[in-house]
PDB file of N, CA and C in Angstrom:
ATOM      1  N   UNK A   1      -6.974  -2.547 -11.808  1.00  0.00           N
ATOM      2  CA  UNK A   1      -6.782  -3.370 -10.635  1.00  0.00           C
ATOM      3  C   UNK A   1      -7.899  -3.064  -9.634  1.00  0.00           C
ATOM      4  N   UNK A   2      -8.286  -3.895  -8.826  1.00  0.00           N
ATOM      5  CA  UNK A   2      -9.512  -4.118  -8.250  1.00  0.00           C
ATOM      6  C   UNK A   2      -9.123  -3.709  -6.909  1.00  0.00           C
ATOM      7  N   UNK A   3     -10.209  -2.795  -5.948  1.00  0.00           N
ATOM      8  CA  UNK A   3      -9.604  -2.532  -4.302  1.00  0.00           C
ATOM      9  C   UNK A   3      -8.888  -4.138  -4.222  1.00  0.00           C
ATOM     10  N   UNK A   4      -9.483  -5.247  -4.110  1.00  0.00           N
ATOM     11  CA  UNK A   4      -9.129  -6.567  -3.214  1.00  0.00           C
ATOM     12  C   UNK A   4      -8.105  -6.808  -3.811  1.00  0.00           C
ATOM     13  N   UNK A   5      -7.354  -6.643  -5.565  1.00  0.00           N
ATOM     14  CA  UNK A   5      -6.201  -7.212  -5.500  1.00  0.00           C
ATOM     15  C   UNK A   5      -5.196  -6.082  -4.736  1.00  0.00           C
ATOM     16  N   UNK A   6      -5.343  -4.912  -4.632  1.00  0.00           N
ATOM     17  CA  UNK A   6      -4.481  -4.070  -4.415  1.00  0.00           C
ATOM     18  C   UNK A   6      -4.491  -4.278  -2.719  1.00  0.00           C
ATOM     19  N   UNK A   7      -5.299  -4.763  -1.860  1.00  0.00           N
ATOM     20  CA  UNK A   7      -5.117  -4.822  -0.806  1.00  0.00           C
ATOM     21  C   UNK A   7      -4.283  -6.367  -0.369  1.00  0.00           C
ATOM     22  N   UNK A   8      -4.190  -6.731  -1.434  1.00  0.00           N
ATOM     23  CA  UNK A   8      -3.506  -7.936  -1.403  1.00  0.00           C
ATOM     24  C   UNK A   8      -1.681  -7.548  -1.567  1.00  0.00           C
ATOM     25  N   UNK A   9      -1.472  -6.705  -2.426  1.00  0.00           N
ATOM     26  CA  UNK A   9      -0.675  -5.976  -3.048  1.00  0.00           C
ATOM     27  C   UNK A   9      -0.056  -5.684  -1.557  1.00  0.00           C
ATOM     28  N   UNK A  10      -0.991  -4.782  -0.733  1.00  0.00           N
ATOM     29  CA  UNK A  10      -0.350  -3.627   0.265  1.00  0.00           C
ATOM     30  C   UNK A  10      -0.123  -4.668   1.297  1.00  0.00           C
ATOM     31  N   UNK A  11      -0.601  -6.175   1.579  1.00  0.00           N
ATOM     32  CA  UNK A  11      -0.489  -6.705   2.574  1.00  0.00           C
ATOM     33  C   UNK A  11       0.950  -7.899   2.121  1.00  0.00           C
ATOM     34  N   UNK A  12       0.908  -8.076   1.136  1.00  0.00           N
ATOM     35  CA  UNK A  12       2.318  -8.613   0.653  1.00  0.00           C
ATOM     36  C   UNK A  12       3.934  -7.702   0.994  1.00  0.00           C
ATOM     37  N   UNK A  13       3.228  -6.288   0.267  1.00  0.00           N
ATOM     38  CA  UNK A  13       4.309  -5.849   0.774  1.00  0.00           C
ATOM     39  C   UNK A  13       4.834  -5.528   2.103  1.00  0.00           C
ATOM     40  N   UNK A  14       4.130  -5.481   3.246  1.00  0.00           N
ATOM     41  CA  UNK A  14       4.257  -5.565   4.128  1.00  0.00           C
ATOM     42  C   UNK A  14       4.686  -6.793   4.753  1.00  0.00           C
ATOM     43  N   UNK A  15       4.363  -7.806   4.972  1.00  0.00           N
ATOM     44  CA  UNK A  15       5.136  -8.927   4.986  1.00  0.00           C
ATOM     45  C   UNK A  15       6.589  -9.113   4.072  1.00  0.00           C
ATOM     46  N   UNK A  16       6.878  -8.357   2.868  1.00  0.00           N
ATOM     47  CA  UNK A  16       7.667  -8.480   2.495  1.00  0.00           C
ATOM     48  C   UNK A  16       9.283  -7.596   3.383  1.00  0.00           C
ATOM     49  N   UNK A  17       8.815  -6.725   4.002  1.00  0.00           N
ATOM     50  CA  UNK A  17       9.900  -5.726   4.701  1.00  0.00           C
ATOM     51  C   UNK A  17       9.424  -6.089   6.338  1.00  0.00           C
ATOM     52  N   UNK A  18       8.479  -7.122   6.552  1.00  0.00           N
ATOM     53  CA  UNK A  18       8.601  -7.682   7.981  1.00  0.00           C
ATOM     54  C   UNK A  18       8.128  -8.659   7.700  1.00  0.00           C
ATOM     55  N   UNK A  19       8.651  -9.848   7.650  1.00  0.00           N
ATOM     56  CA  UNK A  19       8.177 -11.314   7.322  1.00  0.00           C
ATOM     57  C   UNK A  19       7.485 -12.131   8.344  1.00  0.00           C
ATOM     58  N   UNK A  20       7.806 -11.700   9.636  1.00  0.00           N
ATOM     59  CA  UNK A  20       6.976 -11.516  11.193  1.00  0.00           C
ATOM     60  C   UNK A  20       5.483 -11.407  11.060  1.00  0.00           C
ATOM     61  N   UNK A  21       5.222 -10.368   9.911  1.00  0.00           N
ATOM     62  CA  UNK A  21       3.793 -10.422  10.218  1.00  0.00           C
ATOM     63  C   UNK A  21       2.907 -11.232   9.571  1.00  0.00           C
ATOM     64  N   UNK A  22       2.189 -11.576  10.437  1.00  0.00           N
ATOM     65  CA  UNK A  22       0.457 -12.151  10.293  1.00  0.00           C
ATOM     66  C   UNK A  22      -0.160 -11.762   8.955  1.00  0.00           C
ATOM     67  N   UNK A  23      -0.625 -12.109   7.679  1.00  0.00           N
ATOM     68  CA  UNK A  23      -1.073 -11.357   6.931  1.00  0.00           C
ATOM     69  C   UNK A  23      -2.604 -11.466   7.279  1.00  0.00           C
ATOM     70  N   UNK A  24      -2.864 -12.062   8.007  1.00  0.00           N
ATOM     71  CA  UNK A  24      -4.793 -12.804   8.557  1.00  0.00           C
ATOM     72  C   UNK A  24      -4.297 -11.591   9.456  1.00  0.00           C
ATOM     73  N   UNK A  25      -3.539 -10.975  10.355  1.00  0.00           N
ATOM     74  CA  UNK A  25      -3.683 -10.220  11.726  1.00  0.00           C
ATOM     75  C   UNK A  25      -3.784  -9.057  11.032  1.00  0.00           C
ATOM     76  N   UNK A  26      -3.638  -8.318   9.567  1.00  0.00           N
ATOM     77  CA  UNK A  26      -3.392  -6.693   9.773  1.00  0.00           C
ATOM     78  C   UNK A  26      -4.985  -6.495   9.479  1.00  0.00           C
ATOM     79  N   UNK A  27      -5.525  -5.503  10.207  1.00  0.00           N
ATOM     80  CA  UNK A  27      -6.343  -4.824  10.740  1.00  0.00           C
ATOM     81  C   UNK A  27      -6.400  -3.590   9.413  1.00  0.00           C
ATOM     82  N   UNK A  28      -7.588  -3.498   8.955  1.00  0.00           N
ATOM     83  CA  UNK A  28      -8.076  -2.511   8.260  1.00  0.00           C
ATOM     84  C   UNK A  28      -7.558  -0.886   8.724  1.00  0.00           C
ATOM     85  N   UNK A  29      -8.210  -0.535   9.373  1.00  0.00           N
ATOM     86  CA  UNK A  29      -8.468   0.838   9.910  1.00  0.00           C
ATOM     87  C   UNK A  29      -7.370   0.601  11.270  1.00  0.00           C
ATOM     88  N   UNK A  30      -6.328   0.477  11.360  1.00  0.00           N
ATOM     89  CA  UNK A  30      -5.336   0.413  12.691  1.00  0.00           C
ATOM     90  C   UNK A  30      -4.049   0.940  12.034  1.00  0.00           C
ATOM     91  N   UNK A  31      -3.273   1.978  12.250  1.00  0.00           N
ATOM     92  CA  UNK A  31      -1.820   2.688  11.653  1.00  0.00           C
ATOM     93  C   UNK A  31      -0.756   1.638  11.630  1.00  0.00           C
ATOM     94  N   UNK A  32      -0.078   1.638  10.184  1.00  0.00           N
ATOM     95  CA  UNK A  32       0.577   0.131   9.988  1.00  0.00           C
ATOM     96  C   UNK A  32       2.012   0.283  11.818  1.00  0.00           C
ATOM     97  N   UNK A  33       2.224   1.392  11.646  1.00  0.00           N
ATOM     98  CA  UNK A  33       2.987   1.713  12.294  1.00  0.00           C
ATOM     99  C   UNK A  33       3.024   1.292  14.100  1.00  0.00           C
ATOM    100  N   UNK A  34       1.722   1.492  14.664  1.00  0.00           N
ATOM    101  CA  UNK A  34       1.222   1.174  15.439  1.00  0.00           C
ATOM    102  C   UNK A  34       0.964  -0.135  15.570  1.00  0.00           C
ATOM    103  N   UNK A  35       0.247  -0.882  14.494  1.00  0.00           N
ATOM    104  CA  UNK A  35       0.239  -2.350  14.629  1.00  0.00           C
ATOM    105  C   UNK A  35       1.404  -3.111  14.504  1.00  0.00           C
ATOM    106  N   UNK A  36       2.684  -2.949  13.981  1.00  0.00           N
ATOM    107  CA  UNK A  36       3.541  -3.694  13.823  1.00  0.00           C
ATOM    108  C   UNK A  36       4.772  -3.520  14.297  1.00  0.00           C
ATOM    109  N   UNK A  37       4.930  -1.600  14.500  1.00  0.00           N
ATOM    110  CA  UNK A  37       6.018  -1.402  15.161  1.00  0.00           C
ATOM    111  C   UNK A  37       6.986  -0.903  14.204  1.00  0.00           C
ATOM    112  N   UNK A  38       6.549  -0.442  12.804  1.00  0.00           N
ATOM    113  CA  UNK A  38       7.210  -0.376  11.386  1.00  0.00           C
ATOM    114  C   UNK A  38       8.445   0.871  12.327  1.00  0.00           C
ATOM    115  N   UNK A  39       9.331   0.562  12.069  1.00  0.00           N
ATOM    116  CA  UNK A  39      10.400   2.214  12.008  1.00  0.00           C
ATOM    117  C   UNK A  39      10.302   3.085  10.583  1.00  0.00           C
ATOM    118  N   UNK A  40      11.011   4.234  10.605  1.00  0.00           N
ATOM    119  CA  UNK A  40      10.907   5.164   9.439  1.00  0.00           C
ATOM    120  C   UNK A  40      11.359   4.268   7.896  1.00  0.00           C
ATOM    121  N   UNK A  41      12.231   3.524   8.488  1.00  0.00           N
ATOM    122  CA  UNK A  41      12.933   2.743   7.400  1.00  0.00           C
ATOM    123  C   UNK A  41      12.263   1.780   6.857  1.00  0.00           C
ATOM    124  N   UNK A  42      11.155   1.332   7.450  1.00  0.00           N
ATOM    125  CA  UNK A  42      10.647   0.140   7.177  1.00  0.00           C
ATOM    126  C   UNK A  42       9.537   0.390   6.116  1.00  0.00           C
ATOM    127  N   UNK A  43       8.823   1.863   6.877  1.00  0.00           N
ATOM    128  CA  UNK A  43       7.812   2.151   6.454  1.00  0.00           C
ATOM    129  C   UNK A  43       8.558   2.633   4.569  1.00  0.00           C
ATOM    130  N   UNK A  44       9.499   3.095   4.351  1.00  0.00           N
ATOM    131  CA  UNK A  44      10.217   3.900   3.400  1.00  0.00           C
ATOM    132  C   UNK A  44      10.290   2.598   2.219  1.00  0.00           C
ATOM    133  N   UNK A  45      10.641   1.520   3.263  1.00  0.00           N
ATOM    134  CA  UNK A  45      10.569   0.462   2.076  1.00  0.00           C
ATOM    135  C   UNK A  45       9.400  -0.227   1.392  1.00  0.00           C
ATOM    136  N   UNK A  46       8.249  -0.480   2.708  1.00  0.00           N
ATOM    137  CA  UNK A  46       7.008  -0.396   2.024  1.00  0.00           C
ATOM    138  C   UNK A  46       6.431   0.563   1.212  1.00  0.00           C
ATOM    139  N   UNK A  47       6.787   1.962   0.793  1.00  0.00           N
ATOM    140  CA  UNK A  47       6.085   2.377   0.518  1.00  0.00           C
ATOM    141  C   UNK A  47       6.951   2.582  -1.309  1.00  0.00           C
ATOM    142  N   UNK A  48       8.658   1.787  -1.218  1.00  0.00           N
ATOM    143  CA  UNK A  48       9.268   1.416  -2.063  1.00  0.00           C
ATOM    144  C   UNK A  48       8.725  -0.086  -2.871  1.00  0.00           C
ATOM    145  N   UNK A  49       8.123  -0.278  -2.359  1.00  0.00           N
ATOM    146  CA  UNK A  49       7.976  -2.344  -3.034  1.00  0.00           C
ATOM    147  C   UNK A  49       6.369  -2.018  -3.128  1.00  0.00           C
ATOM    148  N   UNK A  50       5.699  -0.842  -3.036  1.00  0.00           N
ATOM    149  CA  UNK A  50       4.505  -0.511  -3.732  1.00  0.00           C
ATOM    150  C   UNK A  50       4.602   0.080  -4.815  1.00  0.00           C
ATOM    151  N   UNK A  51       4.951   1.245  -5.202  1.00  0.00           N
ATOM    152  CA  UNK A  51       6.149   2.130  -6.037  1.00  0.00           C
ATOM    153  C   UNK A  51       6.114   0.647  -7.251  1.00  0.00           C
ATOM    154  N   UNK A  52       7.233  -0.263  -6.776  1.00  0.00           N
ATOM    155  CA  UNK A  52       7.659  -1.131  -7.785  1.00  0.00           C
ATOM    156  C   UNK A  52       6.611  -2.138  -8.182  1.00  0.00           C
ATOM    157  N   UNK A  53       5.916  -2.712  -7.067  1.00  0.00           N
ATOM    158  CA  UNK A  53       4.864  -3.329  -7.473  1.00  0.00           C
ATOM    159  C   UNK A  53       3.534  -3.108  -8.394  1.00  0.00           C
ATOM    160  N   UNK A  54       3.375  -1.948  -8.467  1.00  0.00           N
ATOM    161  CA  UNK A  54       2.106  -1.209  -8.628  1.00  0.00           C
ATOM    162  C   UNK A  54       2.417  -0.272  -9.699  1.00  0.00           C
ATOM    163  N   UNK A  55       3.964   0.549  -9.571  1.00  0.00           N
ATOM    164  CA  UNK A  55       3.994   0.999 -10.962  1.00  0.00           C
ATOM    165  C   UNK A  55       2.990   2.534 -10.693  1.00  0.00           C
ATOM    166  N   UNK A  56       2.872   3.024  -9.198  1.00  0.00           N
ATOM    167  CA  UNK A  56       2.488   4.230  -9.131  1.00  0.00           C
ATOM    168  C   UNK A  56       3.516   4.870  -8.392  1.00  0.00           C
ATOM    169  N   UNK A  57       3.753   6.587  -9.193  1.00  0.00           N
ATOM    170  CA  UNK A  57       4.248   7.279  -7.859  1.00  0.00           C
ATOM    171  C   UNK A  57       3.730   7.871  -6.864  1.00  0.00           C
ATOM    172  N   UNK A  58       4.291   7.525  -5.780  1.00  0.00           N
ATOM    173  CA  UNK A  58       4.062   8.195  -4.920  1.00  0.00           C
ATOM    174  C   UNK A  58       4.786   8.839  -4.189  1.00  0.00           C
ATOM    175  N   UNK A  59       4.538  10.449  -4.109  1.00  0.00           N
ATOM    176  CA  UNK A  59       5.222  11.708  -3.469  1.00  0.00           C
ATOM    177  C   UNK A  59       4.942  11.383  -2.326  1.00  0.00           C
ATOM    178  N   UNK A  60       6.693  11.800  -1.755  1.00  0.00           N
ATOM    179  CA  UNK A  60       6.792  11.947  -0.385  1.00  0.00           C
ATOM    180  C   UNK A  60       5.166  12.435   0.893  1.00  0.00           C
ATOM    181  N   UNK A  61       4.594  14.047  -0.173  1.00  0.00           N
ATOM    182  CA  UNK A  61       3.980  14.486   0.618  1.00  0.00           C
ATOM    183  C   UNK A  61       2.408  13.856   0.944  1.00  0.00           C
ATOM    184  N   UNK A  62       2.091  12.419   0.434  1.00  0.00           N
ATOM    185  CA  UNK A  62       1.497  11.228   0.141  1.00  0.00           C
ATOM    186  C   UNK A  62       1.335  10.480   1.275  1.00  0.00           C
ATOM    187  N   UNK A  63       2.929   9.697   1.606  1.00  0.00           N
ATOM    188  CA  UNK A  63       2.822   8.651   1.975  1.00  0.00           C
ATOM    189  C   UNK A  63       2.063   9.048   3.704  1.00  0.00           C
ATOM    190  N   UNK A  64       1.422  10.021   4.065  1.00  0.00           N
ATOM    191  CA  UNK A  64       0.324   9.934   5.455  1.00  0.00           C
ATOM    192  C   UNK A  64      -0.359   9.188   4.971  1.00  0.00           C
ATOM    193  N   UNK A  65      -0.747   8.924   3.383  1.00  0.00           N
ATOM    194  CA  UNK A  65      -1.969   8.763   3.434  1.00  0.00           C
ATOM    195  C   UNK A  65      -2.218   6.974   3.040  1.00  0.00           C
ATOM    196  N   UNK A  66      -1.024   6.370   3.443  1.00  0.00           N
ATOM    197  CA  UNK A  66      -0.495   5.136   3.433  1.00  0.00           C
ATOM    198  C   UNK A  66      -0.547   4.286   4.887  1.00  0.00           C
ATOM    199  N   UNK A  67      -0.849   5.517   5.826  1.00  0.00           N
ATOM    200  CA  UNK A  67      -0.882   4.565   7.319  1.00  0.00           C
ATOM    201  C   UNK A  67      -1.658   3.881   7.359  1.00  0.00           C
ATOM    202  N   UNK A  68      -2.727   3.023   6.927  1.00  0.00           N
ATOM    203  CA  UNK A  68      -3.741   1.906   7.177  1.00  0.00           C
ATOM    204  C   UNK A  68      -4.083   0.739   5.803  1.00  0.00           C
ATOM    205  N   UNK A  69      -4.175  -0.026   5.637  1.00  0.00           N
ATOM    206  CA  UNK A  69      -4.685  -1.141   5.009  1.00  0.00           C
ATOM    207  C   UNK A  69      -6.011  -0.567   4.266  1.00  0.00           C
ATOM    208  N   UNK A  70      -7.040   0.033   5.144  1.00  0.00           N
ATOM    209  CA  UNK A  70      -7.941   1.150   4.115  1.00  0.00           C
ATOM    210  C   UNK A  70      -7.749   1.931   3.934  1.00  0.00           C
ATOM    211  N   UNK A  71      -6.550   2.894   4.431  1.00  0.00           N
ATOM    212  CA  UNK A  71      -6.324   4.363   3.528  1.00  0.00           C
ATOM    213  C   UNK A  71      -5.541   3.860   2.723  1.00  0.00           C
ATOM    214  N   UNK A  72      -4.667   3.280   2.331  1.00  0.00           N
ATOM    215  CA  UNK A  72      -3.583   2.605   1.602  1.00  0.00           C
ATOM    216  C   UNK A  72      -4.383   2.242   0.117  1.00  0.00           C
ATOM    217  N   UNK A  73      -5.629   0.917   0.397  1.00  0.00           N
ATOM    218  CA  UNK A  73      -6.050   0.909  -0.408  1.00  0.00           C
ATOM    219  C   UNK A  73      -6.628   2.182  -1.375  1.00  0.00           C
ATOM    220  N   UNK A  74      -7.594   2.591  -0.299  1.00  0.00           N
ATOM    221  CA  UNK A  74      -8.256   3.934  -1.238  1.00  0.00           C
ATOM    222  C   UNK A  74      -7.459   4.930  -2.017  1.00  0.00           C
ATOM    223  N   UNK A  75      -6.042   4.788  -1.430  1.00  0.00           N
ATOM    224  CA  UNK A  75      -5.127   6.115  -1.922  1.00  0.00           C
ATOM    225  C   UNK A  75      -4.473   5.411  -3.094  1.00  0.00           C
ATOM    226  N   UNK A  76      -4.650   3.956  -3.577  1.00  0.00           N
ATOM    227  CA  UNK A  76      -3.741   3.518  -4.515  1.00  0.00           C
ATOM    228  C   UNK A  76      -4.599   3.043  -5.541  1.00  0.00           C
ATOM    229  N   UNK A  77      -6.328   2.870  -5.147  1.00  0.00           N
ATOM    230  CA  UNK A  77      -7.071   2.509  -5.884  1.00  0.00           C
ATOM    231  C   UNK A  77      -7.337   3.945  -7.017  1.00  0.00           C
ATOM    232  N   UNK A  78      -7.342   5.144  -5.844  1.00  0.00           N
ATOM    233  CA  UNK A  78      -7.544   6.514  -6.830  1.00  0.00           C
ATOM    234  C   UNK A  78      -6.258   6.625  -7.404  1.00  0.00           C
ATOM    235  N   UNK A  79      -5.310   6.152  -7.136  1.00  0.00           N
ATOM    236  CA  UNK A  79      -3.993   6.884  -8.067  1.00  0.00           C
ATOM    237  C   UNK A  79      -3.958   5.544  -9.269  1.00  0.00           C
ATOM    238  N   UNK A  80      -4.395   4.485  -9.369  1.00  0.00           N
ATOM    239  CA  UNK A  80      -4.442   3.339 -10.163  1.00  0.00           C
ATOM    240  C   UNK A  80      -5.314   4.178 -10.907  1.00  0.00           C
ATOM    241  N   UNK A  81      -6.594   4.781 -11.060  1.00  0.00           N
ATOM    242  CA  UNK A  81      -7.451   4.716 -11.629  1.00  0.00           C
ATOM    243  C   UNK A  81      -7.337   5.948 -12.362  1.00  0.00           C
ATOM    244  N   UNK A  82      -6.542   7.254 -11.913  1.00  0.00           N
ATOM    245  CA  UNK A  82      -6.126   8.289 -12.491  1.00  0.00           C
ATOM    246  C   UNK A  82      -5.143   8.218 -13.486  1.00  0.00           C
ATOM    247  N   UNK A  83      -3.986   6.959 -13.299  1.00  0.00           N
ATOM    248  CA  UNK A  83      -2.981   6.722 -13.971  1.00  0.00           C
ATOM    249  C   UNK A  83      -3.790   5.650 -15.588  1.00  0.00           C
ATOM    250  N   UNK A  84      -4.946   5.695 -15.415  1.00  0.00           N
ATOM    251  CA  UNK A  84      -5.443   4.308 -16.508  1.00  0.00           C
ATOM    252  C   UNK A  84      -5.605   5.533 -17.756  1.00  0.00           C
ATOM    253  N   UNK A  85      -5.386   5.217 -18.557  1.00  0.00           N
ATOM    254  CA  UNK A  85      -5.517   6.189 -20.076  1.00  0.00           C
ATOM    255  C   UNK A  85      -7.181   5.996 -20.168  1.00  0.00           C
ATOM    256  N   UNK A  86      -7.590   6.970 -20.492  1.00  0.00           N
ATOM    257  CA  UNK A  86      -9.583   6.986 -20.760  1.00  0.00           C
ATOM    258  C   UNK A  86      -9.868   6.338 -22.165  1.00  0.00           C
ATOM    259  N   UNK A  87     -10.356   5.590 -22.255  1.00  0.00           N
ATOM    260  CA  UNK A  87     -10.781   5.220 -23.326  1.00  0.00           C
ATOM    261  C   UNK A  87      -9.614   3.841 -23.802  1.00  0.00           C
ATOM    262  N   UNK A  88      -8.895   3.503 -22.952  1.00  0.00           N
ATOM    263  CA  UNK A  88      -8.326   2.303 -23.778  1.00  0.00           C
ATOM    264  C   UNK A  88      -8.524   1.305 -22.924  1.00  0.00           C
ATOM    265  N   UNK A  89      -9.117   0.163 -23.469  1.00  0.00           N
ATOM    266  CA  UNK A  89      -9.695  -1.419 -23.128  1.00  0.00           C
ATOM    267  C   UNK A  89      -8.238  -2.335 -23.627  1.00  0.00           C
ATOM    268  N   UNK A  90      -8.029  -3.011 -22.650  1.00  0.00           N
ATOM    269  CA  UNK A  90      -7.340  -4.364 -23.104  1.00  0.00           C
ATOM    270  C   UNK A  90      -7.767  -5.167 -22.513  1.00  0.00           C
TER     271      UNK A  90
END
């Protein structure tokens, strides 16, 4: 999976646990939390409907590294790319 689909990925799910938001308004480098107002719960579910979407885990002691649209990406592009078996093409 490619950074751009996965940032597509992280901006779906976010609209998906606040349907309020703008997907043209979220801001790269701005804390989802800060831009939208996420509570603990909200954030718990985004970081649940990535989990399911994406098919990576991610440990609790992780999800800091989920506060932005570019840390989000980068942190799911390296765990996508660690999780790919070496050597197998489909």
């Amino acid at each position: 999976m490619t950074a751009n689909e996965i940032a597509h990925v992280v901006v779906d799910a976010l609209t998906g646990i606040a349907p309020e938001i703008d997907p043209a308004a979220v801001q790269s480098s701005i804390n989802f939390r800060e831009q939208f107002d996420l509570d603990s719960v909200d954030f718990l579910n985004f970081v649940l409907a990535l989990h399911e979407r994406l098919g990576i885990d991610i440990p609790e002691a992780d999800y800091a590294r989920l506060y932005s649209l570019e840390s989000a990406v980068r942190y799911l592009t390296e765990k996508a790319s660690a999780a790919k078996p070496s050597g197998s093409e489909i």
